[in-house]
C-alpha atoms as a PDB file:
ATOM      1  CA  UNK A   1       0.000   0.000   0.000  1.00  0.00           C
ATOM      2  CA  UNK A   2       1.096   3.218  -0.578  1.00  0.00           C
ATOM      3  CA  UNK A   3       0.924   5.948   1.840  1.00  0.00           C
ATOM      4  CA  UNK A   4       0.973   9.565   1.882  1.00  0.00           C
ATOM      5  CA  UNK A   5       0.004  12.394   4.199  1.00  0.00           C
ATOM      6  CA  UNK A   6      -2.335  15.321   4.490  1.00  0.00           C
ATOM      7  CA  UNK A   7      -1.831  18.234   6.291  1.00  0.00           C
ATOM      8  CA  UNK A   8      -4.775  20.254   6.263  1.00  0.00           C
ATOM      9  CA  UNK A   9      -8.065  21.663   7.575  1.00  0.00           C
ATOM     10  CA  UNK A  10     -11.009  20.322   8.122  1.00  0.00           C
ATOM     11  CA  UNK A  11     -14.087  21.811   5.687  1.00  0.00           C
ATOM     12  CA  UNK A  12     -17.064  21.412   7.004  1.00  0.00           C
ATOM     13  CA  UNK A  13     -18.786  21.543   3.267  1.00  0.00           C
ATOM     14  CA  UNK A  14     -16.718  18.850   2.352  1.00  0.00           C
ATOM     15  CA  UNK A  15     -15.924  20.410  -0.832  1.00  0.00           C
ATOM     16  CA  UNK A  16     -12.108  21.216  -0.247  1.00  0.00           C
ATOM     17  CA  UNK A  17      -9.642  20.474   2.723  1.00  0.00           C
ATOM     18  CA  UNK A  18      -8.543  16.971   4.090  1.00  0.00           C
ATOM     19  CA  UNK A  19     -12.326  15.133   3.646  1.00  0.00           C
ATOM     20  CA  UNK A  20     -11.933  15.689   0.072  1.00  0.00           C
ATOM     21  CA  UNK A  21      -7.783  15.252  -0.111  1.00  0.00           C
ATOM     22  CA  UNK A  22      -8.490  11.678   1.147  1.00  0.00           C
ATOM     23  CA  UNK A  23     -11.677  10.828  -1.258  1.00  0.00           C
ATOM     24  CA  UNK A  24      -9.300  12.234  -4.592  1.00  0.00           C
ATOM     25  CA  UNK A  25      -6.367   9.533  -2.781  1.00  0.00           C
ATOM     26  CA  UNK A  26      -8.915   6.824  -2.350  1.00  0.00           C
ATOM     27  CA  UNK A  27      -9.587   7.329  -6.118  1.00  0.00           C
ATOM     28  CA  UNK A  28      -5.991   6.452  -7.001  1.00  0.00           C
ATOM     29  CA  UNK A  29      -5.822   3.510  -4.635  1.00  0.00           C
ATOM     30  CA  UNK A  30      -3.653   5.345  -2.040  1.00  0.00           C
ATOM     31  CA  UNK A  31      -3.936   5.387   1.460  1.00  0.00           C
ATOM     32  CA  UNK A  32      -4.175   9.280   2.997  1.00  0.00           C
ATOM     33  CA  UNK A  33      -3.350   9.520   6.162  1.00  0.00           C
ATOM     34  CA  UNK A  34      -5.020  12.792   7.570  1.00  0.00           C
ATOM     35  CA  UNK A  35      -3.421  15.394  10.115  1.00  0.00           C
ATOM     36  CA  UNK A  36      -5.682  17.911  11.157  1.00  0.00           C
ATOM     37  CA  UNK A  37      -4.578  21.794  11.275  1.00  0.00           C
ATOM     38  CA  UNK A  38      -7.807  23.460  12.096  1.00  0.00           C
ATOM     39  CA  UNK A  39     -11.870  22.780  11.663  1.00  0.00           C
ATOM     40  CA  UNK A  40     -13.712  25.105   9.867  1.00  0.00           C
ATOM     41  CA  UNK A  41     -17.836  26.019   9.557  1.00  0.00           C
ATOM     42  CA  UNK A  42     -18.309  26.941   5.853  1.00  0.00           C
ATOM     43  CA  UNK A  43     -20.179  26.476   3.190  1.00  0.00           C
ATOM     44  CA  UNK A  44     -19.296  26.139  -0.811  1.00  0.00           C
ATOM     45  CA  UNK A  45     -18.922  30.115  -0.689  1.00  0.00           C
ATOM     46  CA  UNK A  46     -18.384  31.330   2.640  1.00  0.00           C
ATOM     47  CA  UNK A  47     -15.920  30.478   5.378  1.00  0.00           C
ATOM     48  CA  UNK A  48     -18.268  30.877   8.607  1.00  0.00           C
ATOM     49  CA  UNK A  49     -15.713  29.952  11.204  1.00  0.00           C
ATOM     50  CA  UNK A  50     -12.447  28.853  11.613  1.00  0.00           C
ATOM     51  CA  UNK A  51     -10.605  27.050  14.801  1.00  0.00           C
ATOM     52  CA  UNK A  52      -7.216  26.290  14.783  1.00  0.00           C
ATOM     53  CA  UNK A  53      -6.207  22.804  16.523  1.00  0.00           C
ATOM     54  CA  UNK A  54      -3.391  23.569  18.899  1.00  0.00           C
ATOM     55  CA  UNK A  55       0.129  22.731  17.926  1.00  0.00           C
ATOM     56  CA  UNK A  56       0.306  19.733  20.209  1.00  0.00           C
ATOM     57  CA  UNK A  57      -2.221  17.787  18.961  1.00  0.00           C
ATOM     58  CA  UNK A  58      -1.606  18.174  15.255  1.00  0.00           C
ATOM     59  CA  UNK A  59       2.332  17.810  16.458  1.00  0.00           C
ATOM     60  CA  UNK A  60       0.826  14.130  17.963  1.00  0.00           C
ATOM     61  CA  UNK A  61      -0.972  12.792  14.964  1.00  0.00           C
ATOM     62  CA  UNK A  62       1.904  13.872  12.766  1.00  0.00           C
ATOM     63  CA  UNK A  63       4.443  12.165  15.101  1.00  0.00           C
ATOM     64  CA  UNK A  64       2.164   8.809  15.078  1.00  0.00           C
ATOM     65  CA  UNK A  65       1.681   9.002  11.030  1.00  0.00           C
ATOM     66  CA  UNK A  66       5.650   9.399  10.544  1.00  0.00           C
ATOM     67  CA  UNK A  67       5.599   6.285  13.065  1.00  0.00           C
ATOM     68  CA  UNK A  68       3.632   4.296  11.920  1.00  0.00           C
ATOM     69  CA  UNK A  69       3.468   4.315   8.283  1.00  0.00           C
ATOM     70  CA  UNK A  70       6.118   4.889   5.406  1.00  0.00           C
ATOM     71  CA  UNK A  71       5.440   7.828   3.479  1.00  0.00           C
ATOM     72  CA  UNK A  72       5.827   7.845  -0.538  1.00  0.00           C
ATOM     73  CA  UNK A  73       4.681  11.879  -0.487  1.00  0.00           C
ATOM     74  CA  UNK A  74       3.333  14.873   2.152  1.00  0.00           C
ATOM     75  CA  UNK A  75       0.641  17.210   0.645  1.00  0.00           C
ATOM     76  CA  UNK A  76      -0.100  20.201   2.476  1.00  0.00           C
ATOM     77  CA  UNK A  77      -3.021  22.554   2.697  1.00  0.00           C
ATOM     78  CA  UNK A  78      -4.200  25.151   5.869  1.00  0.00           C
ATOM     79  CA  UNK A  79      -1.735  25.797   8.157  1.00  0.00           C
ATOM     80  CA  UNK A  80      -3.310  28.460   9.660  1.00  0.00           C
ATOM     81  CA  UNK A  81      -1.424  29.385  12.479  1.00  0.00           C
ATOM     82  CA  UNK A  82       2.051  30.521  13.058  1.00  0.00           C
ATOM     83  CA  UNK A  83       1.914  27.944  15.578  1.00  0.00           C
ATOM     84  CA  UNK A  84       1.253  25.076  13.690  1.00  0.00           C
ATOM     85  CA  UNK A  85       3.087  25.953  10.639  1.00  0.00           C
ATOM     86  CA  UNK A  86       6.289  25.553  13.169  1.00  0.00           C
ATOM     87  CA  UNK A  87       4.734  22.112  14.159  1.00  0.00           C
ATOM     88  CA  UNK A  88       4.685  21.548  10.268  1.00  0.00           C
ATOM     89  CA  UNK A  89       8.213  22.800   9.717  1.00  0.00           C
ATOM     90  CA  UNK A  90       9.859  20.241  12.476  1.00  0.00           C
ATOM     91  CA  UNK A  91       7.818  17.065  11.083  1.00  0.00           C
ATOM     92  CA  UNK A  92       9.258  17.773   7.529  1.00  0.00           C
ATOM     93  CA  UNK A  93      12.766  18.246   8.561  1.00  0.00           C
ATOM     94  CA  UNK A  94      12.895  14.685   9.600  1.00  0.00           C
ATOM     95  CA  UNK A  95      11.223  13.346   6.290  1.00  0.00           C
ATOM     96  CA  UNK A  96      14.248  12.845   4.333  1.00  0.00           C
ATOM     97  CA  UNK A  97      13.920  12.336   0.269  1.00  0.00           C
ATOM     98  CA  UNK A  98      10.164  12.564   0.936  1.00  0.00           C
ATOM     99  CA  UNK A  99       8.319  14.981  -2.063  1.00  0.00           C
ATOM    100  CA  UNK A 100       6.195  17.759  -0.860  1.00  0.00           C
ATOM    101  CA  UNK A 101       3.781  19.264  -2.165  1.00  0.00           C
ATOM    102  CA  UNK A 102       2.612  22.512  -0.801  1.00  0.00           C
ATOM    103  CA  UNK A 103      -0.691  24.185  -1.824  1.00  0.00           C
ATOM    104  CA  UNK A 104      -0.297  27.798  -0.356  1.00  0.00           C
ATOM    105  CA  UNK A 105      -3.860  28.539   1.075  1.00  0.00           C
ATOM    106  CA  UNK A 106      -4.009  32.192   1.157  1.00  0.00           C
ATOM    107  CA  UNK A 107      -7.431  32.896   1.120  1.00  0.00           C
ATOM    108  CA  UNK A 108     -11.003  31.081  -0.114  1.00  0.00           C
ATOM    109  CA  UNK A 109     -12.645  31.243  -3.236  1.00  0.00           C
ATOM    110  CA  UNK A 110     -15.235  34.025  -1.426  1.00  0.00           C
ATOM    111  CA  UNK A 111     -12.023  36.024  -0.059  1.00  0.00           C
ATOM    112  CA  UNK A 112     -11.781  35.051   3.172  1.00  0.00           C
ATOM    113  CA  UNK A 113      -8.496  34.633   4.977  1.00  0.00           C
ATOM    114  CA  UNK A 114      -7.267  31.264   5.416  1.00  0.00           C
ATOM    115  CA  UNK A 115      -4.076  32.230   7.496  1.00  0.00           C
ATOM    116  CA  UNK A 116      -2.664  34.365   9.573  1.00  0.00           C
ATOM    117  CA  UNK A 117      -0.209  37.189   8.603  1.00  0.00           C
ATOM    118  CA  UNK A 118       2.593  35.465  10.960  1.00  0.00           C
ATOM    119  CA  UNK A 119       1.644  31.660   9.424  1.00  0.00           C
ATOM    120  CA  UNK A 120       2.394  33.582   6.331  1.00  0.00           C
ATOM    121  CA  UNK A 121       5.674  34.907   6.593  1.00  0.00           C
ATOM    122  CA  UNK A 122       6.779  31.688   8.600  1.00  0.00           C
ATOM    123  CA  UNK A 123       5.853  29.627   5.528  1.00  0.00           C
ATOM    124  CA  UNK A 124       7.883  31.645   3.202  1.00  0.00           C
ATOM    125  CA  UNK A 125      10.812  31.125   5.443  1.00  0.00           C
ATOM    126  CA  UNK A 126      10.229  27.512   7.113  1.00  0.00           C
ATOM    127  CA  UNK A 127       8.130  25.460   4.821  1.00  0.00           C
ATOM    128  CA  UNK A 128       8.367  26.302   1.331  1.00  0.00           C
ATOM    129  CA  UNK A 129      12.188  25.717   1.067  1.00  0.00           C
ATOM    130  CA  UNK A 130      11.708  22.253   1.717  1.00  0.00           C
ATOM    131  CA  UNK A 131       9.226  21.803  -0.966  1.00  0.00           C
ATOM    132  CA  UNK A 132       9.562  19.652  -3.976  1.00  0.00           C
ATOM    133  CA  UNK A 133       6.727  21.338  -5.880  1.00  0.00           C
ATOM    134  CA  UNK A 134       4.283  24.483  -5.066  1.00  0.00           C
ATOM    135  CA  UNK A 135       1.047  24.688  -6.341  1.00  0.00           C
ATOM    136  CA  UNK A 136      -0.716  28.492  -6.575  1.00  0.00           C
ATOM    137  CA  UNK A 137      -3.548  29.801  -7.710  1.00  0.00           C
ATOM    138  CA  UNK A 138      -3.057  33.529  -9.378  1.00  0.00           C
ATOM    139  CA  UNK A 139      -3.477  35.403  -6.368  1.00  0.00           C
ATOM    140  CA  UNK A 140      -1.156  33.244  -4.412  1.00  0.00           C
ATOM    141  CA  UNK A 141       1.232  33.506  -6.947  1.00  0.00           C
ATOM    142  CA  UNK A 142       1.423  37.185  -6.984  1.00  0.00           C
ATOM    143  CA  UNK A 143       1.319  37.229  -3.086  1.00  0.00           C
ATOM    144  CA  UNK A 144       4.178  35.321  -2.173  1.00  0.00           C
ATOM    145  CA  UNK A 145       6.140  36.960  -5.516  1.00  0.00           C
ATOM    146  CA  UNK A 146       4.711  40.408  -4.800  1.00  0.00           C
ATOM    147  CA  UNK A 147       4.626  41.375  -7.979  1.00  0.00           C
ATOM    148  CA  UNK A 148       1.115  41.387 -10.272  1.00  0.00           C
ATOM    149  CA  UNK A 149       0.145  38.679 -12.331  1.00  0.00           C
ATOM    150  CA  UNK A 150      -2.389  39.978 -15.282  1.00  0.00           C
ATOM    151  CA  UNK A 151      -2.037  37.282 -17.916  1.00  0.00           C
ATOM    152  CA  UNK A 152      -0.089  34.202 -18.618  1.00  0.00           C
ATOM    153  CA  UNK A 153       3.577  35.623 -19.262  1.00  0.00           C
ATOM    154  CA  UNK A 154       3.529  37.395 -16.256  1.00  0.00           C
ATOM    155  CA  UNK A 155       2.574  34.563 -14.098  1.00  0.00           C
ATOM    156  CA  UNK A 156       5.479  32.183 -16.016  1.00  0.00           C
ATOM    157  CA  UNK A 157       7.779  35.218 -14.697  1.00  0.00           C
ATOM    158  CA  UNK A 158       6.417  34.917 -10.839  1.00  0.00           C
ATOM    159  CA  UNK A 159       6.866  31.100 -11.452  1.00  0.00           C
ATOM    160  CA  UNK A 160      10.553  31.357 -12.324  1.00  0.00           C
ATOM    161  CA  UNK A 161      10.894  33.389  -9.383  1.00  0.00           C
ATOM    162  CA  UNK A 162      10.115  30.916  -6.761  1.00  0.00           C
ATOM    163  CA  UNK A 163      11.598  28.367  -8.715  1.00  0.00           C
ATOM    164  CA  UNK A 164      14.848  30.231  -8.118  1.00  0.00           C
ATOM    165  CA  UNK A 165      14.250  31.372  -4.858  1.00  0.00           C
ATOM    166  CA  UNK A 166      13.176  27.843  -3.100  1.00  0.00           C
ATOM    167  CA  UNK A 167      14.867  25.798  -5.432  1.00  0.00           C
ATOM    168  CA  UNK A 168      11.345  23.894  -6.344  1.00  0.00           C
ATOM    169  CA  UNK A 169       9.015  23.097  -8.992  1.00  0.00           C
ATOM    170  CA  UNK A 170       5.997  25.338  -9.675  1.00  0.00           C
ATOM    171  CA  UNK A 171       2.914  23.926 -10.703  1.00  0.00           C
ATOM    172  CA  UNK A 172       1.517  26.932 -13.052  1.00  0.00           C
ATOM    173  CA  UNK A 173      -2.293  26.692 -13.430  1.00  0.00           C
ATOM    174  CA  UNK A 174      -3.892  28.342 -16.665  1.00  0.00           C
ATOM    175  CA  UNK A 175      -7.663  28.423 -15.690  1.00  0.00           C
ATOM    176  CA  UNK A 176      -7.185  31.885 -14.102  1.00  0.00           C
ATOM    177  CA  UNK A 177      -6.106  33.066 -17.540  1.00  0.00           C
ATOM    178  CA  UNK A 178      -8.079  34.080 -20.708  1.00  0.00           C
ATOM    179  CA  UNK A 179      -8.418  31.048 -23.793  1.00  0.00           C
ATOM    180  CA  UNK A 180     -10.585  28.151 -25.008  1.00  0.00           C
ATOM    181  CA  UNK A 181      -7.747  25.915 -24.523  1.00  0.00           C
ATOM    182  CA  UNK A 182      -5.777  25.743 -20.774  1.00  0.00           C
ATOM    183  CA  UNK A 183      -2.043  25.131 -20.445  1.00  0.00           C
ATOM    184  CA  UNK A 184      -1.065  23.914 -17.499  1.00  0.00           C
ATOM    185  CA  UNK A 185       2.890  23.782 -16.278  1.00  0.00           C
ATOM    186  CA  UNK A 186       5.207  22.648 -13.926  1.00  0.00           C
ATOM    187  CA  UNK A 187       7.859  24.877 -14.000  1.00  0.00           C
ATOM    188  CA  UNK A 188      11.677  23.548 -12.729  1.00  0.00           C
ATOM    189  CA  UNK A 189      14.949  25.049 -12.713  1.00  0.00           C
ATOM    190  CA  UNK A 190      15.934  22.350 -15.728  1.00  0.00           C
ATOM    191  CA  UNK A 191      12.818  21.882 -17.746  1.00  0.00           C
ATOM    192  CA  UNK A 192       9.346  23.092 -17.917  1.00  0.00           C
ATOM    193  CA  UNK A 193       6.179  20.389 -18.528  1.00  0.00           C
ATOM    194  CA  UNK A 194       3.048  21.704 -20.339  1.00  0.00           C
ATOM    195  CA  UNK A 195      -0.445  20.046 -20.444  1.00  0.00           C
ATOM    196  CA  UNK A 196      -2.629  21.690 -22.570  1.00  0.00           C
ATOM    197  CA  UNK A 197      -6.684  20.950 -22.507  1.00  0.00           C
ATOM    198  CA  UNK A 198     -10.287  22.570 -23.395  1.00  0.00           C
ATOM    199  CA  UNK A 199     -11.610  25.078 -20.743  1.00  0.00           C
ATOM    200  CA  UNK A 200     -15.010  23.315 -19.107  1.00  0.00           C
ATOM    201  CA  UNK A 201     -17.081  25.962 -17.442  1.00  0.00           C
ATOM    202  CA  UNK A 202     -18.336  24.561 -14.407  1.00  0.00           C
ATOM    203  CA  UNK A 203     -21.063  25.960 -12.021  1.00  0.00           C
ATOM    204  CA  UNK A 204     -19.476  24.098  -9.131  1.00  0.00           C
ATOM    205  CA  UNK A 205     -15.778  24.345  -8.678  1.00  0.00           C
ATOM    206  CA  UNK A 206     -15.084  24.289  -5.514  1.00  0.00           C
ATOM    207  CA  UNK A 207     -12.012  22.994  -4.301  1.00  0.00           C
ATOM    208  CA  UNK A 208     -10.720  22.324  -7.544  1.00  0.00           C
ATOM    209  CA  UNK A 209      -7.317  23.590  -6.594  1.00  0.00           C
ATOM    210  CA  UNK A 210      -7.077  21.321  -3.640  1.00  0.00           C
ATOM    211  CA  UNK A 211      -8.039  18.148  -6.023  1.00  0.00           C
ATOM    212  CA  UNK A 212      -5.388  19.149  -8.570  1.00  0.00           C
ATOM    213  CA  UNK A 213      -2.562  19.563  -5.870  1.00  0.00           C
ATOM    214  CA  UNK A 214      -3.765  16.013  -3.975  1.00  0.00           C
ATOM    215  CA  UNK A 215      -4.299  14.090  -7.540  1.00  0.00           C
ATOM    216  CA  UNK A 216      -0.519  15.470  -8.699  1.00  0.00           C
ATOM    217  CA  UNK A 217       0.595  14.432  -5.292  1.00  0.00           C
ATOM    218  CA  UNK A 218      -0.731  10.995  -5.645  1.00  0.00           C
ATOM    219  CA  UNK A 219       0.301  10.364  -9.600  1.00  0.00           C
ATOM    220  CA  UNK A 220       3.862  11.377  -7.539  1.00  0.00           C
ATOM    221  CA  UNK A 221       3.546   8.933  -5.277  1.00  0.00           C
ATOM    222  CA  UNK A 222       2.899   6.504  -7.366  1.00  0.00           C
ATOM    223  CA  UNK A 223       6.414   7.048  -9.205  1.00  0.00           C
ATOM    224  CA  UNK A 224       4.987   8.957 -12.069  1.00  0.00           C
ATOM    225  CA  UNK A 225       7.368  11.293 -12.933  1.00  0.00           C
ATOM    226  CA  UNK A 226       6.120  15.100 -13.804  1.00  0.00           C
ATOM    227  CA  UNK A 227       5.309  14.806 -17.284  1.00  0.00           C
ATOM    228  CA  UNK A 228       3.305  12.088 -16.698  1.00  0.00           C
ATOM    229  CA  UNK A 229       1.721  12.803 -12.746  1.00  0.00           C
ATOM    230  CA  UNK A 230       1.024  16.247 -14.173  1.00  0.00           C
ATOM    231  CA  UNK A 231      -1.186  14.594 -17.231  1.00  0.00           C
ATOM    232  CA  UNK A 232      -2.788  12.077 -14.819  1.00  0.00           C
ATOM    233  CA  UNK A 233      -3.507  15.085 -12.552  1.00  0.00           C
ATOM    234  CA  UNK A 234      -5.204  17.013 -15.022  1.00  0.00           C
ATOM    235  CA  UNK A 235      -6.759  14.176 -16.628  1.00  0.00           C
ATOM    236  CA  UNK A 236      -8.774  13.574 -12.672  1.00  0.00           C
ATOM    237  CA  UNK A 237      -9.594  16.631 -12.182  1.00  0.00           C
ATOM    238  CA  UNK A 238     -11.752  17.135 -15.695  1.00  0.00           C
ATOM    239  CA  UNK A 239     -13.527  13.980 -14.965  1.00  0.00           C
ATOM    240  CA  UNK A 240     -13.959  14.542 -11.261  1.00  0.00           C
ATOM    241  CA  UNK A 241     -15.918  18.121 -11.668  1.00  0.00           C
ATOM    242  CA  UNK A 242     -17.302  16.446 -15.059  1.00  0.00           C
ATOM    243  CA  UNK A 243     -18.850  13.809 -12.564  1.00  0.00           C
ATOM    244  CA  UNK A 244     -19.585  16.545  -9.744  1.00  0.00           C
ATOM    245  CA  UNK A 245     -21.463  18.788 -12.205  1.00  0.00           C
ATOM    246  CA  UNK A 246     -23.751  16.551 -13.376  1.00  0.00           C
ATOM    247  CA  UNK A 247     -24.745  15.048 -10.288  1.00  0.00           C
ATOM    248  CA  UNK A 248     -25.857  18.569  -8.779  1.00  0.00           C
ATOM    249  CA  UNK A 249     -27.321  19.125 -11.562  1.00  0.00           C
ATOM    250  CA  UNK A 250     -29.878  16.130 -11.026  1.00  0.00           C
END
């Protein structure tokens, strides 16, 4: 069996956060083992509520996880808290040739704040230089590059620039960006992978960064290698809001 963990929230919707990061690694035959950073009362457009776990308890399940159970990657989601993005920091440091994946939750899809201005900074300096890849959405991108991103050449620029800074791959998403057709990239000091596919418009898309970043963690896992984990990534995520859509609708 293959194992990986999830650090994240918990959303109470179930659209996003570490109830759906386990369903998209169920869905590639991987086991997810969860570690809770916070719960949070939301909806699919609102977040209501949020309470951060304290930084013992999410230090215990991650000590238990790393115990128990060989890990083949580490996603991770909601920190929150300066507090437990130090928690975060120590686990990693002890999980040697271990890929991970870091989706940089800024804020949600209705504009609410997902961390604090402290967990912020500490991630720039504590967790994302141990990252094998980093997955941003456009705003997120042009937050931790200050610099604005208004099309798709200025966001391959910000790209570079954490490539260069963290020494990391950048996952570059195009459905922020204008076009029928989508390119998607992972970006690395060496090489740069492109996917390209039709735009689907979608009336529910919530948490489709979250299932990108956990599917391209699991085709990882698995051994893929980029060009091919980035394809199978892509590939989910199209059929999984293909398959979300049309149930809602009925």
């Amino acid at each position: 069996m293959v194992n990986i963990c999830c650090i994240a929230a918990h959303d109470s919707s179930n659209g996003a956060g570490i109830t759906r990061d386990c369903i998209v690694a169920h869905d590639f035959g991987i086991w997810a083992h969860p570690a809770i950073t916070a719960i949070t009362a939301q909806s699919f457009e609102h977040v209501e509520q949020i309470w951060p776990l304290p930084p013992n308890q999410l230090g215990n399940q991650l000590e238990s996880i790393a115990k128990n159970f060989p890990l083949s990657a580490i996603k991770i989601g909601m920190l929150y808290s300066p507090e437990n993005v130090n928690t975060v920091a120590n686990f990693l440091s002890s999980q040697i040739n271990v890929p991970i994946i870091v989706d940089p939750v800024i804020v949600s899809s209705g504009g609410n704040p997902l961390i604090t201005g402290q967990a912020l900074i500490l991630i720039t300096e504590k967790i994302l230089p141990l990252a094998y890849m980093v997955t941003p959405n456009r705003f997120e991108l042009e937050t931790l590059t200050s610099q604005k991103v208004m099309n798709i050449n200025e966001a391959f620029q910000a790209a570079q620039k954490l490539v260069e800074k963290y020494n990391c791959k950048v996952l570059l998403k195009g459905g922020h960006f204008e076009g029928t057709v989508l390119n998607d990239f992972i970006i690395g000091e060496d090489e740069t992978i492109e996917v390209s596919h039709e735009r689907r418009k979608y009336e529910y898309s919530h948490g489709s960064g979250c299932v990108l970043s956990t599917a391209l963690t699991c085709s990882l896992a698995l051994g893929y290698d980029c060009k091919q984990a980035l394809s199978h990534a892509v590939n989910y995520t199209i059929r999984y809001f293909d398959s979300m859509n049309i149930s809602m609708i009925h």
